[in-house]
N, C-alpha and C. Protein backbone atom coordinates (compact mmCIF):
# COMPACT_ATOMS: atom_id res chain seq x y z
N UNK A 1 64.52 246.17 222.92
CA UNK A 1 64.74 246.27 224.37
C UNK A 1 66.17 245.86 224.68
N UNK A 2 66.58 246.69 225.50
CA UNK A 2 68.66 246.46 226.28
C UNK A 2 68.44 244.99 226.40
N UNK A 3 69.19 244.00 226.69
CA UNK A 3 69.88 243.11 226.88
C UNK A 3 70.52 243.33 228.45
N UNK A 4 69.20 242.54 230.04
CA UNK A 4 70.17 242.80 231.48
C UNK A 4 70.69 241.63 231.38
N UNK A 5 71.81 241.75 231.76
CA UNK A 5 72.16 240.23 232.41
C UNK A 5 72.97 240.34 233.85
N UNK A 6 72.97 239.33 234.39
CA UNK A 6 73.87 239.15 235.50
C UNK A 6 75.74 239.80 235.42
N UNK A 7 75.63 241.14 236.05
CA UNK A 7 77.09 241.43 235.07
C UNK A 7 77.99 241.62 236.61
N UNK A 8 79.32 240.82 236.14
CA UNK A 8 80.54 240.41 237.06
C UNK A 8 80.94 242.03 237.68
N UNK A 9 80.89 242.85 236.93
CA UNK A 9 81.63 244.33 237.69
C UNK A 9 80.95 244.22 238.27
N UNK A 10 79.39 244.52 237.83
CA UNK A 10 78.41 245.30 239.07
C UNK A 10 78.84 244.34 240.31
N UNK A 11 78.72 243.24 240.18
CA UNK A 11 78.70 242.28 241.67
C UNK A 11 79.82 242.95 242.37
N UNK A 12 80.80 243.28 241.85
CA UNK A 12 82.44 243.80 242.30
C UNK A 12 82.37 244.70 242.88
N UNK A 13 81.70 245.51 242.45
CA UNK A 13 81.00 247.00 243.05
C UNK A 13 80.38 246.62 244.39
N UNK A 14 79.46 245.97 244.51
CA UNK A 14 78.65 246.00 245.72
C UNK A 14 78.91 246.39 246.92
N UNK A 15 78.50 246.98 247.54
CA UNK A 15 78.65 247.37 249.57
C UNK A 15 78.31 246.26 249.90
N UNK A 16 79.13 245.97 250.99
CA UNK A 16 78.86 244.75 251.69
C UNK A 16 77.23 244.32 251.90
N UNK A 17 76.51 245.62 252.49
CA UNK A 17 75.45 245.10 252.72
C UNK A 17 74.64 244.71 251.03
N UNK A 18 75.32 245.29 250.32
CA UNK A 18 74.32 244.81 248.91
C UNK A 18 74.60 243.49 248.26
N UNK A 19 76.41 243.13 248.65
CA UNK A 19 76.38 241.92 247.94
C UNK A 19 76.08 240.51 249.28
N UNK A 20 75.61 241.13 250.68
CA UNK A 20 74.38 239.97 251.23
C UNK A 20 72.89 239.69 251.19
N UNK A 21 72.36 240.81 250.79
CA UNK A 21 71.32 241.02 250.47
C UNK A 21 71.12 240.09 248.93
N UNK A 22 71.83 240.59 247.74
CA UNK A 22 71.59 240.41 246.57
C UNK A 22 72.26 238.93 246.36
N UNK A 23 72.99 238.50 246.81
CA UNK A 23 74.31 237.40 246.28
C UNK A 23 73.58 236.33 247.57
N UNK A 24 73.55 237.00 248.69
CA UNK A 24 73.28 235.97 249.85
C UNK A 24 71.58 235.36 250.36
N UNK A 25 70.79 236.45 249.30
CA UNK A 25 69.32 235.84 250.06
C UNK A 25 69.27 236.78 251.53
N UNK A 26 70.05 237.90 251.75
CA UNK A 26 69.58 238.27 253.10
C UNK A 26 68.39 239.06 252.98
N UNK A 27 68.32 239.79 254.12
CA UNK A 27 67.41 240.77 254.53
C UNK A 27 67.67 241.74 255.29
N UNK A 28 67.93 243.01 254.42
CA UNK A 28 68.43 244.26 255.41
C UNK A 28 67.25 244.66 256.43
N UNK A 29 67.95 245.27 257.70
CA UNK A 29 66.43 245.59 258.93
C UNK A 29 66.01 246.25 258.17
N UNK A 30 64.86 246.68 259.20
CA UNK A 30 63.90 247.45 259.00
C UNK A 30 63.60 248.92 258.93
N UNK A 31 63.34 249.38 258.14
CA UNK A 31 63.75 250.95 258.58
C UNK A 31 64.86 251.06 258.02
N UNK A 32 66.11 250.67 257.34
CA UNK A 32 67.04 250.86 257.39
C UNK A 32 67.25 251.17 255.94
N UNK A 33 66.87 250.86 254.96
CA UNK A 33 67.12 251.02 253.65
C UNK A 33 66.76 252.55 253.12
N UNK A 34 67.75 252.79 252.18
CA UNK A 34 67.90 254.41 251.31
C UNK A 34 66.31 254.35 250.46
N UNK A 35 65.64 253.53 250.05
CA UNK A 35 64.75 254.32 249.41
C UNK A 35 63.28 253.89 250.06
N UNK A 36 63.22 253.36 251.29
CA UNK A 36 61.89 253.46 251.93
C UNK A 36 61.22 254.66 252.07
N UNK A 37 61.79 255.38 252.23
CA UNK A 37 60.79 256.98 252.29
C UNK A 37 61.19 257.69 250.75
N UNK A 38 61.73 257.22 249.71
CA UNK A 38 61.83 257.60 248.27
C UNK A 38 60.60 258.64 247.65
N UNK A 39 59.97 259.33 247.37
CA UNK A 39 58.84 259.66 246.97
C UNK A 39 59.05 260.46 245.93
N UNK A 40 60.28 260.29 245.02
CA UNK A 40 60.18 260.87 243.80
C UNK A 40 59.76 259.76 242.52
N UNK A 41 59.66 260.51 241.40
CA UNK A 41 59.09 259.59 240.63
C UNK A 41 60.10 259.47 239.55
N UNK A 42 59.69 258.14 239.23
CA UNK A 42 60.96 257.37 238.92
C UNK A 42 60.73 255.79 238.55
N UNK A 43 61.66 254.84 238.34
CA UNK A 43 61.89 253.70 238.08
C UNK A 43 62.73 253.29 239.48
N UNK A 44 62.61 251.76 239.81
CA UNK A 44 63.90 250.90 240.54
C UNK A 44 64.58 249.87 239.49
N UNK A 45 65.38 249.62 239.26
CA UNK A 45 65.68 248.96 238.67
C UNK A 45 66.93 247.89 239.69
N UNK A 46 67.44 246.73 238.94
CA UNK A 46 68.14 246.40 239.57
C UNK A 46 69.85 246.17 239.68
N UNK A 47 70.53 246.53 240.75
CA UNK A 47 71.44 247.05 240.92
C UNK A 47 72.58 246.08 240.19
N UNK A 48 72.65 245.13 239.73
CA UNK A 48 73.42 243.96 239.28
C UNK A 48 73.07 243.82 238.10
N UNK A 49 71.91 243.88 237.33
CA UNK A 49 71.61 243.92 235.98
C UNK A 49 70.82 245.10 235.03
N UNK A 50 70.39 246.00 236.37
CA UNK A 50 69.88 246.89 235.82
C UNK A 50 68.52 246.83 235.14
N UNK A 51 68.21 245.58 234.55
CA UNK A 51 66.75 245.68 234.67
C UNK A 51 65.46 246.30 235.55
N UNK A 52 64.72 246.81 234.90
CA UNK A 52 63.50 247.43 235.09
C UNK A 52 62.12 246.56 236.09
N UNK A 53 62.61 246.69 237.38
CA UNK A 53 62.08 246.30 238.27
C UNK A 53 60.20 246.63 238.82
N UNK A 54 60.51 248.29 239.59
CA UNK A 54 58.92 248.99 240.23
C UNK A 54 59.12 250.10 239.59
N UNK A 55 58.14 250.57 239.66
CA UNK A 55 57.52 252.21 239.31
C UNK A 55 57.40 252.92 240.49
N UNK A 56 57.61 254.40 240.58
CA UNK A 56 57.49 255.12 241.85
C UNK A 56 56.01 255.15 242.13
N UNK A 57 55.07 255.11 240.79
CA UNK A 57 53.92 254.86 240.73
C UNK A 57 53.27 253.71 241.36
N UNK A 58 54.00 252.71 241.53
CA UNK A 58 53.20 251.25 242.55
C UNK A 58 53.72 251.51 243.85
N UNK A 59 54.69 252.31 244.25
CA UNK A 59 55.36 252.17 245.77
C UNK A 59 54.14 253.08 246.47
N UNK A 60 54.05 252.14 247.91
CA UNK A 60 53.29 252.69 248.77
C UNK A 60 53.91 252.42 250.01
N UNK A 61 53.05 253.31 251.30
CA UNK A 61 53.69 253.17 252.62
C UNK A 61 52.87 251.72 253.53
N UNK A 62 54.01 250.75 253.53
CA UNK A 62 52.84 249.72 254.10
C UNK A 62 53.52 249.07 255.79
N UNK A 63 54.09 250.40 256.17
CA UNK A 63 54.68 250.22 257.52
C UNK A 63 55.68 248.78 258.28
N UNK A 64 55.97 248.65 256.94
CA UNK A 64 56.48 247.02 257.14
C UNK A 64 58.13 247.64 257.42
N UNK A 65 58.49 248.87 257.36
CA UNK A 65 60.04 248.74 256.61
C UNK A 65 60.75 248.51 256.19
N UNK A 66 60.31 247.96 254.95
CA UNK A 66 60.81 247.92 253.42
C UNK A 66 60.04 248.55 252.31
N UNK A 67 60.69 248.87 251.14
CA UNK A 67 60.22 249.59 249.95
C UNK A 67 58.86 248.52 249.99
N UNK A 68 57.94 249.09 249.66
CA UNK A 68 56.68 248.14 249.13
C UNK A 68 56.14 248.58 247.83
N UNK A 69 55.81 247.75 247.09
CA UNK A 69 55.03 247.80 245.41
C UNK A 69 54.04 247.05 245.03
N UNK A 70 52.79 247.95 244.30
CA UNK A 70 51.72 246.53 244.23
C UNK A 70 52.28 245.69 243.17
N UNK A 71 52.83 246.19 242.36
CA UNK A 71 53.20 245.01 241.38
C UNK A 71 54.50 245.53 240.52
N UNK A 72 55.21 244.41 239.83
CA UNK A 72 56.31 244.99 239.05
C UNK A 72 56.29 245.56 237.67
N UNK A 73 57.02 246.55 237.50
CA UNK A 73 56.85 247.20 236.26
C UNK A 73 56.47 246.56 234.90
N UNK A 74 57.67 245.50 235.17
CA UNK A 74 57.64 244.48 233.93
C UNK A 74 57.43 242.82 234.55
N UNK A 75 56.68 241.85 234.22
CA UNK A 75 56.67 240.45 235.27
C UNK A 75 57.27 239.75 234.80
N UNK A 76 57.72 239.79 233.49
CA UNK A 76 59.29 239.33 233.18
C UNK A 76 60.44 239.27 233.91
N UNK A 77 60.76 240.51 234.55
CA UNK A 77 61.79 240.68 234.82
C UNK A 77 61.87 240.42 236.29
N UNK A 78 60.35 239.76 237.04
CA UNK A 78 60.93 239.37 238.34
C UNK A 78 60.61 237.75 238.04
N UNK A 79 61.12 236.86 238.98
CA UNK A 79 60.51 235.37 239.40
C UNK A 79 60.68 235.66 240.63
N UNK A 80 59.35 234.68 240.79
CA UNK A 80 58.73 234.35 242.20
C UNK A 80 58.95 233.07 242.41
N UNK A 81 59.61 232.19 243.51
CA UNK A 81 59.40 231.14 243.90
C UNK A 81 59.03 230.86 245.48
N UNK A 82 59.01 229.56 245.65
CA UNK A 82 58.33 229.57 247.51
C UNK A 82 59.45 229.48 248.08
N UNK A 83 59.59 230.05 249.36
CA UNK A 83 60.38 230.60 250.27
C UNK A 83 59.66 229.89 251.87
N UNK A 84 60.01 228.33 251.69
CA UNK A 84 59.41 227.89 253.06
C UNK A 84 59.65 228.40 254.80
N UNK A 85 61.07 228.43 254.22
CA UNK A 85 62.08 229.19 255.39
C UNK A 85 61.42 230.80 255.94
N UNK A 86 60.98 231.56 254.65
CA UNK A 86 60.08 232.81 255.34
C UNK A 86 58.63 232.40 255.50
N UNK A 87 57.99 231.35 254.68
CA UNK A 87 56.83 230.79 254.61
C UNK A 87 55.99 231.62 254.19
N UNK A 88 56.72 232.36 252.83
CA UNK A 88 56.06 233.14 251.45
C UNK A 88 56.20 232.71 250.51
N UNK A 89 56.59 233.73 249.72
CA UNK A 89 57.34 233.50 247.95
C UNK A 89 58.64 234.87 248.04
N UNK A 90 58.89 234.07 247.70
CA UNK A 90 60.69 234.77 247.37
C UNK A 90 60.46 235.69 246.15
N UNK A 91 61.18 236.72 245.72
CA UNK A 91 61.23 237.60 244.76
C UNK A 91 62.42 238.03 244.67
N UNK A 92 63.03 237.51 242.83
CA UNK A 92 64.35 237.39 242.78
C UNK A 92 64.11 238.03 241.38
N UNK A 93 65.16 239.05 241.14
CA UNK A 93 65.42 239.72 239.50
C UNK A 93 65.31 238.20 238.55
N UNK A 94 64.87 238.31 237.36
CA UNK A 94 64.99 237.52 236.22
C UNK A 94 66.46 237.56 235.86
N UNK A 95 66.88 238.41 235.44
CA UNK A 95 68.29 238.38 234.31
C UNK A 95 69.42 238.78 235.54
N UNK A 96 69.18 239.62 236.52
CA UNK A 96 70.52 239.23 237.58
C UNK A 96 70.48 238.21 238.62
N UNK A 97 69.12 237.97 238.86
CA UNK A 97 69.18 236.61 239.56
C UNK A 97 69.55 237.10 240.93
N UNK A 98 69.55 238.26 241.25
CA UNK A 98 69.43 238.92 242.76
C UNK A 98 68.16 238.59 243.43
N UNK A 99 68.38 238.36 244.87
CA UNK A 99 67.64 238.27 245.41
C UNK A 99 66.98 239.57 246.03
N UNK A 100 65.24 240.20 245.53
CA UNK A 100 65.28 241.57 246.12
C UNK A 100 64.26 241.68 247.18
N UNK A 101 63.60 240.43 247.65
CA UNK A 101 62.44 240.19 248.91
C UNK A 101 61.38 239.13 248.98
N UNK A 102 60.27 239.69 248.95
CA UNK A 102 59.14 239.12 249.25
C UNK A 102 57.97 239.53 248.72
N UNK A 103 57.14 238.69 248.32
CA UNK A 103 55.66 239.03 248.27
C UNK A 103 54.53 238.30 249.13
N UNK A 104 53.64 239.26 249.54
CA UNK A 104 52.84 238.81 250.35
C UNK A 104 51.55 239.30 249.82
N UNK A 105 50.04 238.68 250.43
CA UNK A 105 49.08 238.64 249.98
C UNK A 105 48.10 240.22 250.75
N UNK A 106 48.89 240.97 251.59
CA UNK A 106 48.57 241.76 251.86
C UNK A 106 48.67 243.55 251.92
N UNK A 107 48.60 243.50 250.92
CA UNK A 107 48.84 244.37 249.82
C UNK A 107 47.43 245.61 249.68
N UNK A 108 47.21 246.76 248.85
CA UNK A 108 45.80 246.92 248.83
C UNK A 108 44.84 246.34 247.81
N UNK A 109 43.65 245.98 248.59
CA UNK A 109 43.04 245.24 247.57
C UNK A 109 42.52 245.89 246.52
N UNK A 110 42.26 247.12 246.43
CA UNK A 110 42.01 247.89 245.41
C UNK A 110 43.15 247.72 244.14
N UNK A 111 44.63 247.52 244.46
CA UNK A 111 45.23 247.50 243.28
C UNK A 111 45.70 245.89 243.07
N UNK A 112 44.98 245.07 243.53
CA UNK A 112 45.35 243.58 243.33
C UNK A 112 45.83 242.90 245.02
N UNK A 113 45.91 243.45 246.12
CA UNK A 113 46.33 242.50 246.91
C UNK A 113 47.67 242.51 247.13
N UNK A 114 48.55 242.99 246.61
CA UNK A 114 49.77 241.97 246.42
C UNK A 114 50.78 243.02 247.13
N UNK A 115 51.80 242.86 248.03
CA UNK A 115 52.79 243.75 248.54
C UNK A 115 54.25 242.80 248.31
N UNK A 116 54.42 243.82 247.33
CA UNK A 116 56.29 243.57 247.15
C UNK A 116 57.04 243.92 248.10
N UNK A 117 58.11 243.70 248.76
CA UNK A 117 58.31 243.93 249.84
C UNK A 117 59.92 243.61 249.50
N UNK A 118 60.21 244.77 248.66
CA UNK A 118 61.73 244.49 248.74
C UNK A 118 62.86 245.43 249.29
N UNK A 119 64.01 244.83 249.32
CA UNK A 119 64.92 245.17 250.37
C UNK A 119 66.00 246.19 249.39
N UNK A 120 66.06 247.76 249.86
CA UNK A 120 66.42 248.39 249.07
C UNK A 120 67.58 248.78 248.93
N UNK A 121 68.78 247.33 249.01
CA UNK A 121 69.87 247.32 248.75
C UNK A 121 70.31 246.44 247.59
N UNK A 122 69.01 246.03 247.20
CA UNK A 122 69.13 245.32 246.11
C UNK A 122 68.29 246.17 244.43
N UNK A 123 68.36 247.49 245.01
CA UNK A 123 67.91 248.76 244.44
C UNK A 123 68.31 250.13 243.84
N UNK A 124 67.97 249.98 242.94
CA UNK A 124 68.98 251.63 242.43
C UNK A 124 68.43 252.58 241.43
N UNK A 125 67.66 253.71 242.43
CA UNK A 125 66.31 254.60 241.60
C UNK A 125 67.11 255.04 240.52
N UNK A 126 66.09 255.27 239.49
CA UNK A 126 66.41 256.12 238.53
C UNK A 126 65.31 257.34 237.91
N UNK A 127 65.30 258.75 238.41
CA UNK A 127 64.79 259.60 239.00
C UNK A 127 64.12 259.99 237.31
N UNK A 128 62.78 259.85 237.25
CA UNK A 128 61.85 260.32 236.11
C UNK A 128 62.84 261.07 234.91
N UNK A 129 63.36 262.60 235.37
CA UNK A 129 64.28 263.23 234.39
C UNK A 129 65.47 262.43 234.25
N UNK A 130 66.27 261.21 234.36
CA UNK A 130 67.12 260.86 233.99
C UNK A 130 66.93 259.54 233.39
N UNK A 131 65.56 259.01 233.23
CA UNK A 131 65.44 257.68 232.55
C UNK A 131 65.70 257.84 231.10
N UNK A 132 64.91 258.41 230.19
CA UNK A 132 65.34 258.56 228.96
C UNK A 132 67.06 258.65 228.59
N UNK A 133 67.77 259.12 229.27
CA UNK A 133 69.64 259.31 229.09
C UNK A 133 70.04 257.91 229.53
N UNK A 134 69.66 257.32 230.67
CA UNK A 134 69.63 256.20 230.93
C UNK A 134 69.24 254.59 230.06
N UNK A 135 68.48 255.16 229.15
CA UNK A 135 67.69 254.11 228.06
C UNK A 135 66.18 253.61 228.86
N UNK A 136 65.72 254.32 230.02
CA UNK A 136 64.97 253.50 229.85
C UNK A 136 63.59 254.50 229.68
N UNK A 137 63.36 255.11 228.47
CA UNK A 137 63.17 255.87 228.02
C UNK A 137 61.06 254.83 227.47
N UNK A 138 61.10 253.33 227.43
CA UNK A 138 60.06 252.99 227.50
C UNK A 138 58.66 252.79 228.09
N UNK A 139 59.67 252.84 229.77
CA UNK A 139 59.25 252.75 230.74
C UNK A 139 58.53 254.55 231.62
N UNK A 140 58.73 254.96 230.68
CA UNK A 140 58.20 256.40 231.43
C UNK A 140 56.95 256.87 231.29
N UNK A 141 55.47 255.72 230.54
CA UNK A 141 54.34 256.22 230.93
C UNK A 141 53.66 255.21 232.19
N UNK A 142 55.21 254.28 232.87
CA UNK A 142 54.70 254.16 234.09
C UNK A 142 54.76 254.99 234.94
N UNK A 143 55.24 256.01 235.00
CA UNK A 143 55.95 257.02 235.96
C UNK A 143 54.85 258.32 236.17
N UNK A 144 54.05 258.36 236.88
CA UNK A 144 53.43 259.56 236.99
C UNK A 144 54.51 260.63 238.03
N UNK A 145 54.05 261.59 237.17
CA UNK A 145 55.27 262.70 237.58
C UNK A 145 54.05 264.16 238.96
């Protein structure tokens, strides 16, 4: 498996709104993010380390306006800690250490409960036909096409 880590260009790179979101703990509005209405299939991974985040396969519409996921591709690659200030749990990349939202307990219960609720500037699809060129060529019998 690649080796993500927290890498100094990508941060350099960022749009303003990505390096407050990702660097600052923010929260882009609502409605406002590039892959809330996404519906191709695919991977998210994350934009600073590139690790292997959701599946297009867990994203659902949960009217919140933000990307929502029942769960992450890999649970390695996220940590969860408590977030008193939103009075949830925080959801932050493992190896970039970006901050990419929230999880909440209301989710569908059919696939566990659980709604990821992240902010999709801390996001960067990678569209079914281009994962394998990409390397992430493991991750593609999450991907229903």
């Amino acid at each position: 498996m690649e080796k993500y880590r927290k890498n100094p260009d990508a941060i350099s790179k960022l749009s303003r709104e990505q390096y407050r979101v990702t660097q600052q703990g923010a929260t882009e509005y609502p409605g406002t993010g590039e892959h809330l209405y996404n519906d191709k299939p695919g991977i998210y991974v994350d934009i600073v380390s590139g690790e292997p985040l959701f599946a297009s396969s867990d994203k659902f519409d949960s009217g919140s306006g933000w990307p929502s996921f029942t769960k992450p591709i890999d649970a390695a690659n996220v940590d969860e800690r408590p977030d008193p200030m939103e009075g949830g749990v925080e959801v932050r990349s493992t190896h970039g250490a970006c901050h990419l939202g929230h999880v909440f307990l209301d989710g569908p219960g059919e696939q566990g409960g659980l709604r990821y609720c992240i902010n999709s500037a801390a996001l960067r699809f990678v569209h079914h036909d281009d994962m394998k060129a990409e390397g992430y060529e493991a991750y593609l019998d999450h991907v229903r096409e």
